[in-house]
Structure formats: C-alpha cells, structure tokens
PDB file of N, CA and C in Angstrom:
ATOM      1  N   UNK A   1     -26.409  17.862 -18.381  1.00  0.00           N
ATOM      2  CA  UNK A   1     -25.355  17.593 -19.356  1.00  0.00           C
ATOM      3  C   UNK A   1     -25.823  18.140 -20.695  1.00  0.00           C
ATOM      4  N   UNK A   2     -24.838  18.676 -21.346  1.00  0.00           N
ATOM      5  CA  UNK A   2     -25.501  19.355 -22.672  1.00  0.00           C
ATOM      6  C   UNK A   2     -24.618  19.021 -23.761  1.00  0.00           C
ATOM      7  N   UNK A   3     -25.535  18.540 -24.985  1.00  0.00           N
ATOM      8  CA  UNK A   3     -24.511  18.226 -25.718  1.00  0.00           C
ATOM      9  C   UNK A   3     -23.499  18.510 -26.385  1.00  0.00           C
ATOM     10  N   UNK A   4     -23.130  19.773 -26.110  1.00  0.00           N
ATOM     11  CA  UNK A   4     -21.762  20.791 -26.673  1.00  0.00           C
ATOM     12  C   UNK A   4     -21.021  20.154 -25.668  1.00  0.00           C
ATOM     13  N   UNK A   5     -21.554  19.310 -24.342  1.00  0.00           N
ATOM     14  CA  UNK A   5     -20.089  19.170 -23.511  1.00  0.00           C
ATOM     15  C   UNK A   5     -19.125  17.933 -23.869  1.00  0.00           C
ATOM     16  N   UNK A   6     -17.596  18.357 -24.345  1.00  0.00           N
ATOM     17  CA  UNK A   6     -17.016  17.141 -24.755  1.00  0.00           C
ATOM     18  C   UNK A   6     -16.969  15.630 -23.953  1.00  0.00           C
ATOM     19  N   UNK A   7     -16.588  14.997 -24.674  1.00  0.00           N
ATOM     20  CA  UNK A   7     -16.674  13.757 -24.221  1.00  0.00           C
ATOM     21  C   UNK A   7     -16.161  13.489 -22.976  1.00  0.00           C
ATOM     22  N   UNK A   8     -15.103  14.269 -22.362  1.00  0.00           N
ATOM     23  CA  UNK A   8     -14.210  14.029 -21.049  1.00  0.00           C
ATOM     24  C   UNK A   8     -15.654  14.458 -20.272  1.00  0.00           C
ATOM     25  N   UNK A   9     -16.222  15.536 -20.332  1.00  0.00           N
ATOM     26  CA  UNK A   9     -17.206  16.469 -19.744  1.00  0.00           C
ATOM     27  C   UNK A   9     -18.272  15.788 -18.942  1.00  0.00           C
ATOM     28  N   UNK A  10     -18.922  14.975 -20.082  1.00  0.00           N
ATOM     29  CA  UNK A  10     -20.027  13.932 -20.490  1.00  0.00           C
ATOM     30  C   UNK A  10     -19.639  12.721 -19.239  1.00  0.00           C
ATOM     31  N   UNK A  11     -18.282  12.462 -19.603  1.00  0.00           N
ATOM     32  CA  UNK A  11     -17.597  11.012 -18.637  1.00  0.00           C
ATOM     33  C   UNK A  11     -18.397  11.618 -17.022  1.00  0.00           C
ATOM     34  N   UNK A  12     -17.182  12.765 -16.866  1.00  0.00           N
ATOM     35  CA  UNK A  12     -17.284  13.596 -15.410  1.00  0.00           C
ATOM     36  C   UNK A  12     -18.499  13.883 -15.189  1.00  0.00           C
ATOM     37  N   UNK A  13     -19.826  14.108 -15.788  1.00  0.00           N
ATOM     38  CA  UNK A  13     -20.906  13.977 -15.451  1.00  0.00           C
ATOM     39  C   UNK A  13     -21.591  12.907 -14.865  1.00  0.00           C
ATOM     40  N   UNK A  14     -21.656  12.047 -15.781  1.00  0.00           N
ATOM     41  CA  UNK A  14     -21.769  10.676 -15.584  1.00  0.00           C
ATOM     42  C   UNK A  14     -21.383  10.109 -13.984  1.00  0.00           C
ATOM     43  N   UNK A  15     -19.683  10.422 -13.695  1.00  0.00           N
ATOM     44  CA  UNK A  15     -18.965   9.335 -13.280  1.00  0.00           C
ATOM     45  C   UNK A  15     -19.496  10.680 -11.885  1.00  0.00           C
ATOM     46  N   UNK A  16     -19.793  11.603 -11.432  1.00  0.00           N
ATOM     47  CA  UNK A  16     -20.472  12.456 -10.649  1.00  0.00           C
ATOM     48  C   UNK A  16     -21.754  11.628  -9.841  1.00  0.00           C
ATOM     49  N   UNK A  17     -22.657  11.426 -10.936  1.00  0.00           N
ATOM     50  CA  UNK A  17     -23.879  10.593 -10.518  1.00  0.00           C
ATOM     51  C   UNK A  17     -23.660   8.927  -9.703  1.00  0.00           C
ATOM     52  N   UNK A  18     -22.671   8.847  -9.857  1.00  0.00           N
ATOM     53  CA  UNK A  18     -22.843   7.493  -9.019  1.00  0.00           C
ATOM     54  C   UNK A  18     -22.862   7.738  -7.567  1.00  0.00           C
ATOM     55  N   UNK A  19     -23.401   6.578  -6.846  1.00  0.00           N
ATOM     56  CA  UNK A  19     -23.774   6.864  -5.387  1.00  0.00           C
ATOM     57  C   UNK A  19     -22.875   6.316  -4.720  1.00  0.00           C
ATOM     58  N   UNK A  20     -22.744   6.770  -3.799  1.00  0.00           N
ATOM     59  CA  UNK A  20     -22.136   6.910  -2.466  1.00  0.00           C
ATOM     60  C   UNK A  20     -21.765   4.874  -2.356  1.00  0.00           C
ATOM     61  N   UNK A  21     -21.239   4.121  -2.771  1.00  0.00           N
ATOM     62  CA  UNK A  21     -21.210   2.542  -2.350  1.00  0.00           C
ATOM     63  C   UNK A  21     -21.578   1.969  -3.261  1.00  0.00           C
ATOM     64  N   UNK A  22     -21.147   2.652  -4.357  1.00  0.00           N
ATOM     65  CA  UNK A  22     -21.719   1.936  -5.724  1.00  0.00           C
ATOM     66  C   UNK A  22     -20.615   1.815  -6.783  1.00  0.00           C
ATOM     67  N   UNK A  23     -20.596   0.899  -7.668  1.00  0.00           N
ATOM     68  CA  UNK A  23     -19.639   1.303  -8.537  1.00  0.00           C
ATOM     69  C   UNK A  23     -19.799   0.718 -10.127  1.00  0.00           C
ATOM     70  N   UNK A  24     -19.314   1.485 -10.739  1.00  0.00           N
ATOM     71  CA  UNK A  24     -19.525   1.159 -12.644  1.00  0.00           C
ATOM     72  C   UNK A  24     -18.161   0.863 -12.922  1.00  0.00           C
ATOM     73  N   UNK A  25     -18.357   0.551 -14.057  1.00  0.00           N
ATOM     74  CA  UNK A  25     -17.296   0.218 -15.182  1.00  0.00           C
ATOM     75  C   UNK A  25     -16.795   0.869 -16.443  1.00  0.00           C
ATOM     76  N   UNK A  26     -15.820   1.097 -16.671  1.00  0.00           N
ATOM     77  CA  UNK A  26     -15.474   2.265 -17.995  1.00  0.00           C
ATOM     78  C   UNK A  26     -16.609   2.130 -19.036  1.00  0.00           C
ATOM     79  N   UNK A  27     -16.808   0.384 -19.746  1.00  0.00           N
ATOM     80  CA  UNK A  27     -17.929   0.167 -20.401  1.00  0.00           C
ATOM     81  C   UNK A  27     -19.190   0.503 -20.656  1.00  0.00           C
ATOM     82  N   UNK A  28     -19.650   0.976 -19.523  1.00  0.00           N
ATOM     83  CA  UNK A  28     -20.874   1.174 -19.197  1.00  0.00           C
ATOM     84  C   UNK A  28     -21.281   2.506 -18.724  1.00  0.00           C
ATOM     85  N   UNK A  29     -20.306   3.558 -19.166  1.00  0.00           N
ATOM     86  CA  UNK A  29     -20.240   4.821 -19.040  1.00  0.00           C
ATOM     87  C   UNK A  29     -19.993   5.124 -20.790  1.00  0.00           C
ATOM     88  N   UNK A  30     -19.621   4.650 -21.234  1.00  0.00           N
ATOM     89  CA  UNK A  30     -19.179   4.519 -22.212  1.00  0.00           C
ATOM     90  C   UNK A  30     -20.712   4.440 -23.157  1.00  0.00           C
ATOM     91  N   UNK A  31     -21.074   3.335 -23.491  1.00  0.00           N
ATOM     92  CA  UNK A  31     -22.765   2.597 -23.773  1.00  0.00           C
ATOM     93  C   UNK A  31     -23.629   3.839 -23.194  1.00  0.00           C
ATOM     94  N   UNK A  32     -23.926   4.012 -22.047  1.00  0.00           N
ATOM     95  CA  UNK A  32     -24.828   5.400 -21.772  1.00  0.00           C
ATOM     96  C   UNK A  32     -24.504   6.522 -22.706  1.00  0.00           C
ATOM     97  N   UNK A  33     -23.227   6.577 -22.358  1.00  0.00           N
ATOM     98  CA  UNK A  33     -23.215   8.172 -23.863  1.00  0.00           C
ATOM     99  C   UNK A  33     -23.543   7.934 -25.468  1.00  0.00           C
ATOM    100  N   UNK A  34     -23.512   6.199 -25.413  1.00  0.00           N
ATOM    101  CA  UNK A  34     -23.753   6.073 -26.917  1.00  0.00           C
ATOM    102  C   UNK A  34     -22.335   5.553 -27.783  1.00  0.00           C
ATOM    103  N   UNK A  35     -21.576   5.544 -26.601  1.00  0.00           N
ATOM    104  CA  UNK A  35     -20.023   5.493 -27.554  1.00  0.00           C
ATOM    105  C   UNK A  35     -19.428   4.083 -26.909  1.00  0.00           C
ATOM    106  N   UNK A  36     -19.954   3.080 -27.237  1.00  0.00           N
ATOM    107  CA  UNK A  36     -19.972   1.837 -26.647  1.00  0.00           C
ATOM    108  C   UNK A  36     -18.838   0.775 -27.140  1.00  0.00           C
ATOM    109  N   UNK A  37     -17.613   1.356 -28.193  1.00  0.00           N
ATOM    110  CA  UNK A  37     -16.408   0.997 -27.862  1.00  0.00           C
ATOM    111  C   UNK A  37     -15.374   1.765 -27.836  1.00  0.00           C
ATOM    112  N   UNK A  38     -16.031   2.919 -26.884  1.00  0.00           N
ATOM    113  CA  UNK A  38     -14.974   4.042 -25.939  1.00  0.00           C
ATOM    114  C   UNK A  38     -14.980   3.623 -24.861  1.00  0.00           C
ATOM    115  N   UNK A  39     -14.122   2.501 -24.121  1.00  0.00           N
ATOM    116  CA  UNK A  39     -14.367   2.320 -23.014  1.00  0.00           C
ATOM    117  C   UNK A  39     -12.998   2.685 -22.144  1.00  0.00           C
ATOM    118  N   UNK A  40     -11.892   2.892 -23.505  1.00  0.00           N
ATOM    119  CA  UNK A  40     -10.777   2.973 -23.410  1.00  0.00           C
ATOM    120  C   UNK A  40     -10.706   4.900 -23.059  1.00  0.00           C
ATOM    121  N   UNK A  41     -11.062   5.400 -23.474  1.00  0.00           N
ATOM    122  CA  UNK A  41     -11.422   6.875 -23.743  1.00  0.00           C
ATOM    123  C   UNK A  41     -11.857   7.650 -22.155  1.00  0.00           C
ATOM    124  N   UNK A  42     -13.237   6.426 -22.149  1.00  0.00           N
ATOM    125  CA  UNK A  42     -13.677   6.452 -20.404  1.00  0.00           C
ATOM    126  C   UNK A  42     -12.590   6.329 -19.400  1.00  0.00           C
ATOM    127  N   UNK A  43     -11.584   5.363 -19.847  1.00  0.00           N
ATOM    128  CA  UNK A  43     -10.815   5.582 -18.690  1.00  0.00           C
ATOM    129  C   UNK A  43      -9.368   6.909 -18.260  1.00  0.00           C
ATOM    130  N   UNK A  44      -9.286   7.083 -19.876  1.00  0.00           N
ATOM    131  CA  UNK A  44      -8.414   8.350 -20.008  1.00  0.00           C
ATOM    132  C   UNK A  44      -8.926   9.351 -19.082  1.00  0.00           C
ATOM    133  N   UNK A  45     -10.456   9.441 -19.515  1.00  0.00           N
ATOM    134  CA  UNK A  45     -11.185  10.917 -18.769  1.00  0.00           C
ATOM    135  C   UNK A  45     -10.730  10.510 -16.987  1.00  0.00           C
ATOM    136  N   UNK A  46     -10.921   9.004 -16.937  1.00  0.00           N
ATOM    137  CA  UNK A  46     -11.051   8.863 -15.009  1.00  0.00           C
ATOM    138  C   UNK A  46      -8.785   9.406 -15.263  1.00  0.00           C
ATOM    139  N   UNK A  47      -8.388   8.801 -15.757  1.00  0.00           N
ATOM    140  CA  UNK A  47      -6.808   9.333 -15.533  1.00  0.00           C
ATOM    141  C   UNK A  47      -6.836  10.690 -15.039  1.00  0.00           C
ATOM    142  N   UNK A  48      -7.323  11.540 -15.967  1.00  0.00           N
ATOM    143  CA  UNK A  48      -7.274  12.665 -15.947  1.00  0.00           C
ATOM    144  C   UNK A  48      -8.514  13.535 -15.046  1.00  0.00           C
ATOM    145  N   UNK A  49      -8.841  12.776 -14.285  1.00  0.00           N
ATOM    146  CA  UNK A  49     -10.306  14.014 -13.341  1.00  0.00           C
ATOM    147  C   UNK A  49      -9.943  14.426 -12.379  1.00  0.00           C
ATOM    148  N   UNK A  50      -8.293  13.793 -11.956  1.00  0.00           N
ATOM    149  CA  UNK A  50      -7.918  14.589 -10.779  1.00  0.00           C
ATOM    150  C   UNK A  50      -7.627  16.425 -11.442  1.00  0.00           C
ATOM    151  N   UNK A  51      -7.689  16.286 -12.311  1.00  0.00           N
ATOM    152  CA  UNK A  51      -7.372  18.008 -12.668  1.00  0.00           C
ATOM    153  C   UNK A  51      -8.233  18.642 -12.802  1.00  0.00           C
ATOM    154  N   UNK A  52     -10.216  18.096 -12.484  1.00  0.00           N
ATOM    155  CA  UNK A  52     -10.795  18.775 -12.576  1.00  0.00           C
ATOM    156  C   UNK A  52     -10.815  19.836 -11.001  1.00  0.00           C
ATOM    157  N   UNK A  53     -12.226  20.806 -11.511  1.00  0.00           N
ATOM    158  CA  UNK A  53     -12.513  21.753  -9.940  1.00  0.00           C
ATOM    159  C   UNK A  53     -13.153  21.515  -9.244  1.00  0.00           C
ATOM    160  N   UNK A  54     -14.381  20.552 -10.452  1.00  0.00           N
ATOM    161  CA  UNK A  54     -15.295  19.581  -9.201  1.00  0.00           C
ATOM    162  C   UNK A  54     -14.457  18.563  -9.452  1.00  0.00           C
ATOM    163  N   UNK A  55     -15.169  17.995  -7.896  1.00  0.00           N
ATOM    164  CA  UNK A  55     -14.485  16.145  -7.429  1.00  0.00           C
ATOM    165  C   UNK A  55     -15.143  15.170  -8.503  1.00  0.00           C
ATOM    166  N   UNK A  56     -14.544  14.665  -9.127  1.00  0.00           N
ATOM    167  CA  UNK A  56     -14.678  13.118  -9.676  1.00  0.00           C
ATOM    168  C   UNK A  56     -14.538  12.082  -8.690  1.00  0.00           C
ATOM    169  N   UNK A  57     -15.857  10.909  -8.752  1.00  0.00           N
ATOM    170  CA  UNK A  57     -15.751   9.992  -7.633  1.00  0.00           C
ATOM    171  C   UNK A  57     -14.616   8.680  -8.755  1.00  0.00           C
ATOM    172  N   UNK A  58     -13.793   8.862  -9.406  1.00  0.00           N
ATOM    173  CA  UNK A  58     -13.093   8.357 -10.215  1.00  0.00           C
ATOM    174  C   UNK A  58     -12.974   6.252  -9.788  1.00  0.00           C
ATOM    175  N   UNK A  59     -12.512   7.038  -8.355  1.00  0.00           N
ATOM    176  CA  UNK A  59     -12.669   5.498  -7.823  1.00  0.00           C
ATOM    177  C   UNK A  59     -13.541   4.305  -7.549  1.00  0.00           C
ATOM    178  N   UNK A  60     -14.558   5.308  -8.332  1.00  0.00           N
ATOM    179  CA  UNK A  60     -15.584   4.374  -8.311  1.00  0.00           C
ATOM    180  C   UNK A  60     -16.039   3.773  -9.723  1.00  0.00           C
ATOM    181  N   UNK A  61     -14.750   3.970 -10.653  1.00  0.00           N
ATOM    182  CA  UNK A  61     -15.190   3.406 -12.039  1.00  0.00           C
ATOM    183  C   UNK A  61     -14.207   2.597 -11.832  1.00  0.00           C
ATOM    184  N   UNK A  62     -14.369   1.072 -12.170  1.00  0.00           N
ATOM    185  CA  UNK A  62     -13.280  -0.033 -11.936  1.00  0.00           C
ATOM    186  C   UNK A  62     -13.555  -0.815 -13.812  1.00  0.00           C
ATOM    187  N   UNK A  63     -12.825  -1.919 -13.878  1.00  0.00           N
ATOM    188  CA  UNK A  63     -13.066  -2.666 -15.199  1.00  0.00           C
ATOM    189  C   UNK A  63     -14.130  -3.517 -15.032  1.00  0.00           C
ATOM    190  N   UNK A  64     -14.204  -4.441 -15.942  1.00  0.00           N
ATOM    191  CA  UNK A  64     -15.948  -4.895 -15.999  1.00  0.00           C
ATOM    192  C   UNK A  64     -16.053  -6.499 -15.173  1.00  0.00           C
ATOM    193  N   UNK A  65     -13.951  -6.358 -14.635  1.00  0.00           N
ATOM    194  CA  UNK A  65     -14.574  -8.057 -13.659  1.00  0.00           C
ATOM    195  C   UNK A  65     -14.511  -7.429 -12.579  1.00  0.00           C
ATOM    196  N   UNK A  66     -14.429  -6.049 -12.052  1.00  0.00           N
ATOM    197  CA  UNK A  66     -14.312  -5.234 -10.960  1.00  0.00           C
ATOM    198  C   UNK A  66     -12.995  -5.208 -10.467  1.00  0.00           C
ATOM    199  N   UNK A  67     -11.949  -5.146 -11.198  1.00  0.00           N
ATOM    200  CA  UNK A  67     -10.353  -5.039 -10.862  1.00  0.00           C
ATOM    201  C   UNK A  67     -10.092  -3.618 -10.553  1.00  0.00           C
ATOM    202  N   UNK A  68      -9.379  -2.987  -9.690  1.00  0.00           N
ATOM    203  CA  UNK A  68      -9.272  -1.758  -9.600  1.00  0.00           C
ATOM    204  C   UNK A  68      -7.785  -1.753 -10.797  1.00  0.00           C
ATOM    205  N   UNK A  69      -8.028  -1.379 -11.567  1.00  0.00           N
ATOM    206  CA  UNK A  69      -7.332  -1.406 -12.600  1.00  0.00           C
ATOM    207  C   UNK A  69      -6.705  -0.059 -12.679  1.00  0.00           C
ATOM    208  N   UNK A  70      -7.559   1.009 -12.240  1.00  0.00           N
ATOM    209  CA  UNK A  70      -6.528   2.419 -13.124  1.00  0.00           C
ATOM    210  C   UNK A  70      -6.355   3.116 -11.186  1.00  0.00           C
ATOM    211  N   UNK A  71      -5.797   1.778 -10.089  1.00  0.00           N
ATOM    212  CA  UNK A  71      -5.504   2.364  -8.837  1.00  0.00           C
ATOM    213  C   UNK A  71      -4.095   3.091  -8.661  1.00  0.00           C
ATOM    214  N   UNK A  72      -2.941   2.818  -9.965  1.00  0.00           N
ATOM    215  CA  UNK A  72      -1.910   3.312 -10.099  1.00  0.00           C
ATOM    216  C   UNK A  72      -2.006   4.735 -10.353  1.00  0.00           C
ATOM    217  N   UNK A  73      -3.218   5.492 -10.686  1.00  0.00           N
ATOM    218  CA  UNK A  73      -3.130   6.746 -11.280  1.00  0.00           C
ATOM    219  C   UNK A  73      -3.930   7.563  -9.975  1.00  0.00           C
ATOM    220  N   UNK A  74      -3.880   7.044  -8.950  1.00  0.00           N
ATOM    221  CA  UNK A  74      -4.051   7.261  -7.115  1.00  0.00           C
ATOM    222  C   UNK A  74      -2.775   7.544  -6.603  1.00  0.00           C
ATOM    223  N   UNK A  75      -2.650   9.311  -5.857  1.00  0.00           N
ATOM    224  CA  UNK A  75      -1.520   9.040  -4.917  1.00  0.00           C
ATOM    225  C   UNK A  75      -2.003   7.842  -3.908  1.00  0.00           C
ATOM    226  N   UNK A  76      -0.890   7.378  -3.367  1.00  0.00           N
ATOM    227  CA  UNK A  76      -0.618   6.480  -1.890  1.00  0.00           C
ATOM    228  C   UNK A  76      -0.752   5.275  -2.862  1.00  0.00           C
ATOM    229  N   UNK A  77      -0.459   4.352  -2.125  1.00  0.00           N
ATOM    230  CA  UNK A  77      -0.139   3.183  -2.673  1.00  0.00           C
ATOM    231  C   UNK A  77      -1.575   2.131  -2.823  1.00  0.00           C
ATOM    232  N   UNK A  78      -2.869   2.266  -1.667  1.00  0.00           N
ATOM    233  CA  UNK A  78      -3.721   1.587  -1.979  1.00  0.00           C
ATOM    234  C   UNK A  78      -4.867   2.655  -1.678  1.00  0.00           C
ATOM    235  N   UNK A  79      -4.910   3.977  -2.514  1.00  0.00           N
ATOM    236  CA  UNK A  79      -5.986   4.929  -1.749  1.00  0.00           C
ATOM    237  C   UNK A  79      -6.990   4.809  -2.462  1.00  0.00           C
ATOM    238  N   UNK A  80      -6.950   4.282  -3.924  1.00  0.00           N
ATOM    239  CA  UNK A  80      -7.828   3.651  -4.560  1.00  0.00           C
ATOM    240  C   UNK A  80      -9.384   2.527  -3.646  1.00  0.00           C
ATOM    241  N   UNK A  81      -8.482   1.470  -3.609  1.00  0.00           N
ATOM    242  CA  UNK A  81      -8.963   0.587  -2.693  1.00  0.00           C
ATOM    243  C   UNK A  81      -9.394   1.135  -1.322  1.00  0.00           C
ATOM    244  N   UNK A  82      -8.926   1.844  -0.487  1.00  0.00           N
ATOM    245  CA  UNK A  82      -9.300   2.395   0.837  1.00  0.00           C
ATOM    246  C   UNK A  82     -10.518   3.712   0.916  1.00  0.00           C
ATOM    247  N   UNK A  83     -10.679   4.099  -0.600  1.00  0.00           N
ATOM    248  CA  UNK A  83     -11.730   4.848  -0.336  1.00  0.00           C
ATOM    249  C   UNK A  83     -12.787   4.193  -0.696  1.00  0.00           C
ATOM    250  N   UNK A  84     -12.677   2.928  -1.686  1.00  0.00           N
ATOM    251  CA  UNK A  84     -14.266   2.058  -1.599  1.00  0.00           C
ATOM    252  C   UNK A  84     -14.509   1.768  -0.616  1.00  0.00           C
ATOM    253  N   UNK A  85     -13.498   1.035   0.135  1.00  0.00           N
ATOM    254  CA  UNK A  85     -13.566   0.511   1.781  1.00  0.00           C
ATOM    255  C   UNK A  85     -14.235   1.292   2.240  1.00  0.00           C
ATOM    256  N   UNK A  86     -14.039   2.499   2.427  1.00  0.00           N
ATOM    257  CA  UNK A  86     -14.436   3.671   2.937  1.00  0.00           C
ATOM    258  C   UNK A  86     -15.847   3.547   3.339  1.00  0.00           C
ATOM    259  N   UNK A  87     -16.269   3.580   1.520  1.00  0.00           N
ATOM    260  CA  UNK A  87     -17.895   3.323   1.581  1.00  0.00           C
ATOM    261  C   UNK A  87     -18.512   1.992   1.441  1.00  0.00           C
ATOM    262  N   UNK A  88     -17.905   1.137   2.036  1.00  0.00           N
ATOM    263  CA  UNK A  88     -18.603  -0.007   2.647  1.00  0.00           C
ATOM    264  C   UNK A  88     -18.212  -1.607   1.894  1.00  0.00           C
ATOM    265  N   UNK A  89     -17.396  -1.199   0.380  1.00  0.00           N
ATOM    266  CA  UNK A  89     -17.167  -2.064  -0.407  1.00  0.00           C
ATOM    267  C   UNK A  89     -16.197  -3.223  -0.194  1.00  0.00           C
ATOM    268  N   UNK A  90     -16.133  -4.241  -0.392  1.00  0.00           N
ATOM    269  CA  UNK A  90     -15.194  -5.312   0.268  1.00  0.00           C
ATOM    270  C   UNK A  90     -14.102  -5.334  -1.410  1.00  0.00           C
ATOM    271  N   UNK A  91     -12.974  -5.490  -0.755  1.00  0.00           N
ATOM    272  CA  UNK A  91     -12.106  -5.590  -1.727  1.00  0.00           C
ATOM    273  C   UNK A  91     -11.064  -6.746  -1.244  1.00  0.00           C
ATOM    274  N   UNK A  92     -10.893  -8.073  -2.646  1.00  0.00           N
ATOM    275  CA  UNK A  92     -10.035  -8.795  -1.604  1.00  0.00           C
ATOM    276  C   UNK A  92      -9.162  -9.357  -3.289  1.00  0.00           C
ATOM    277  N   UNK A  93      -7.725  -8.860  -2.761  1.00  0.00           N
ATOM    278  CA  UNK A  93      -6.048  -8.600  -4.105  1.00  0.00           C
ATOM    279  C   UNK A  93      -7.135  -7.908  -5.219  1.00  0.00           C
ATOM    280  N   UNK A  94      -7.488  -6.655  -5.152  1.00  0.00           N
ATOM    281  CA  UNK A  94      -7.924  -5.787  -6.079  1.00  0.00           C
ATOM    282  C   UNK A  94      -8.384  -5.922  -7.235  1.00  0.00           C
ATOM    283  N   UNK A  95      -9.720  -6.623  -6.628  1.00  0.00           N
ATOM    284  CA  UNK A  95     -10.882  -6.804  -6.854  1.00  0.00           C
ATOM    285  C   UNK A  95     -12.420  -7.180  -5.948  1.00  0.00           C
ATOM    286  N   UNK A  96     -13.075  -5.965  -6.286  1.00  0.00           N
ATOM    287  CA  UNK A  96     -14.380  -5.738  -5.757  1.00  0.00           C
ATOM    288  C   UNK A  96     -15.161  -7.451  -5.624  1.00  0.00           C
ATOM    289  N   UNK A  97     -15.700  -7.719  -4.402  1.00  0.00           N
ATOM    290  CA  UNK A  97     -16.747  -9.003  -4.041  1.00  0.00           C
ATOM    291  C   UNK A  97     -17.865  -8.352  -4.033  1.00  0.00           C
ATOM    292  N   UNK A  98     -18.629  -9.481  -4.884  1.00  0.00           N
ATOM    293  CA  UNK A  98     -20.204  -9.217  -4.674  1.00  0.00           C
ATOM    294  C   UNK A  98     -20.267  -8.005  -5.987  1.00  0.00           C
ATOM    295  N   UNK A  99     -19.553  -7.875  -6.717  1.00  0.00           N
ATOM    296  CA  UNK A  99     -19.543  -6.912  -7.912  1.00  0.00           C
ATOM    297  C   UNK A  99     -21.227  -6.430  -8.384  1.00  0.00           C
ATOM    298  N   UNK A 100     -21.903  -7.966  -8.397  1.00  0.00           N
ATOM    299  CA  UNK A 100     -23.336  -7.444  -8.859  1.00  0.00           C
ATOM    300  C   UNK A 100     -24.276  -6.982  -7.593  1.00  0.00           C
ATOM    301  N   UNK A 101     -23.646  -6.825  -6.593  1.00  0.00           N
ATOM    302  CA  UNK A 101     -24.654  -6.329  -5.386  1.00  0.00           C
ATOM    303  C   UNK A 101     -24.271  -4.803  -5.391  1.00  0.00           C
ATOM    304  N   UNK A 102     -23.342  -4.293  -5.867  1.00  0.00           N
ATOM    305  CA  UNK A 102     -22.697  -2.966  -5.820  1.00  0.00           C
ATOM    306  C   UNK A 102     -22.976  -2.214  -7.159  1.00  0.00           C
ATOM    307  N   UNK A 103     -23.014  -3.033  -7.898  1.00  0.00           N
ATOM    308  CA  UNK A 103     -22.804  -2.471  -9.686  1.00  0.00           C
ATOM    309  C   UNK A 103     -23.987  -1.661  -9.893  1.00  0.00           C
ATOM    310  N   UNK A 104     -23.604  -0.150 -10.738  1.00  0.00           N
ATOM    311  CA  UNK A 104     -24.935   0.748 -10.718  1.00  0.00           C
ATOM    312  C   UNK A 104     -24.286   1.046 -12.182  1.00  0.00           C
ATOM    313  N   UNK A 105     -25.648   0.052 -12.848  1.00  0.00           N
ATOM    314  CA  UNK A 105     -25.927   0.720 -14.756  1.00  0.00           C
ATOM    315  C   UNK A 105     -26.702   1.813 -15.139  1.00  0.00           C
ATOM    316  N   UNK A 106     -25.366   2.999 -15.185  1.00  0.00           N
ATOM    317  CA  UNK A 106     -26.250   3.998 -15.826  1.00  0.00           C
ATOM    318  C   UNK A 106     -27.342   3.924 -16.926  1.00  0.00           C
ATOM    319  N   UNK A 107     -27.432   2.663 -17.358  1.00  0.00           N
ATOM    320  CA  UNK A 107     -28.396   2.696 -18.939  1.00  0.00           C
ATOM    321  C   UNK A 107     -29.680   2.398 -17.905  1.00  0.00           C
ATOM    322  N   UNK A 108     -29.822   1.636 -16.572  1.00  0.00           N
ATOM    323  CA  UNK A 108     -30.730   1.289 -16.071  1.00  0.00           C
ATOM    324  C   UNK A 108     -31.462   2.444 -15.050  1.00  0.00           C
ATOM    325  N   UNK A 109     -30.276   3.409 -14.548  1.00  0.00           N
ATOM    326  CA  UNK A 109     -30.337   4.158 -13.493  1.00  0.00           C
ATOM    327  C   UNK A 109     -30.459   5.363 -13.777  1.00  0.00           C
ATOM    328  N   UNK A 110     -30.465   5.956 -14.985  1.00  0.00           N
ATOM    329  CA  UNK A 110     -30.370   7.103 -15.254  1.00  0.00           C
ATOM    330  C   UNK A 110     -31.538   7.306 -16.510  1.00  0.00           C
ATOM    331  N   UNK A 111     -31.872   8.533 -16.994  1.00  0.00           N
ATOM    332  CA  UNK A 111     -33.406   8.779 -17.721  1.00  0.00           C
ATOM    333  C   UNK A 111     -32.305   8.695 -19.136  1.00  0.00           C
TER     334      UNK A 111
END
C-alpha cells in the first residue's frame, strides 16, 4: 500500500487482507489507516468495491455489533449472509455469533 493511494484504495487493500472466515468492522479499518472517525467513508469504499478489477472480500466488513448492515448493496436477497456461511460463519436474523471468535483487528494483525 503506498501512500499516494487514496483512501477508497487504502480501504480495498486493507479489506483484501482479511482471511478466508474472518471478519472486521468499518471502524477498525478505519483506526488502522489512522482515520478513526471515517468509519462512515469505510463503508462507502465497501458500497462501491463491486466496481473494482480486483475482488473485494466486502462481505466480510460488517458493523461493530456484527450486523450485516451494508447486505442491501449485495445482488440476491441474502448473498451477503450466504457467502460468510460459505466460509464457515454462523449467522442468526443478520447478525454474526461468536463475533469475537471470528473478529480479525487489523491494528493487531497487520505490521
């Protein structure tokens, strides 16, 4: 990541590095870059990453009680939710269980 890359850039970097069954919060993507009441900003960038060329794992940034909150900006009606499922995550009326067994802090996880 380099710092000429704008802030959307920075997000999509970020929101890239998470693993496979893991998931963050706009907040806390936000705090790693330093811009720790852009959390609102963070989620614009996840609105908008379906238009990137690389894949954004988008669905894997939820709000900070683990609500799938931005699942409306998902074609299909629950594809949000069905691709955490996917990777192993329990979701029950859209919101993530066990939030702190899943939750990966970039401030902790990353250099």
């Amino acid at each position: 990541m380099k710092e000429s890359d704008n802030f959307f850039e920075r997000v999509y970097h970020v929101a890239r590095l998470i693993p496979f069954g893991r998931v963050t919060n706009y907040g806390s993507i936000a705090r790693y870059l330093g811009a720790a009441r852009s959390a609102r900003m963070v989620g614009w960038a996840m609105n908008n990453s379906h238009n990137q060329t690389a894949e954004v794992p988008a669905h894997r940034v939820v709000n900070k009680k683990g609500l799938l909150t931005g699942k409306h900006h998902f074609e299909g009606t629950n594809l949000m939710q069905q691709l955490l499922e996917s990777e192993g995550i329990v979701i029950i009326e859209n919101q993530i269980q066990d939030l702190e067994k899943v939750f990966w802090d970039p401030m902790k996880e990353l250099p």
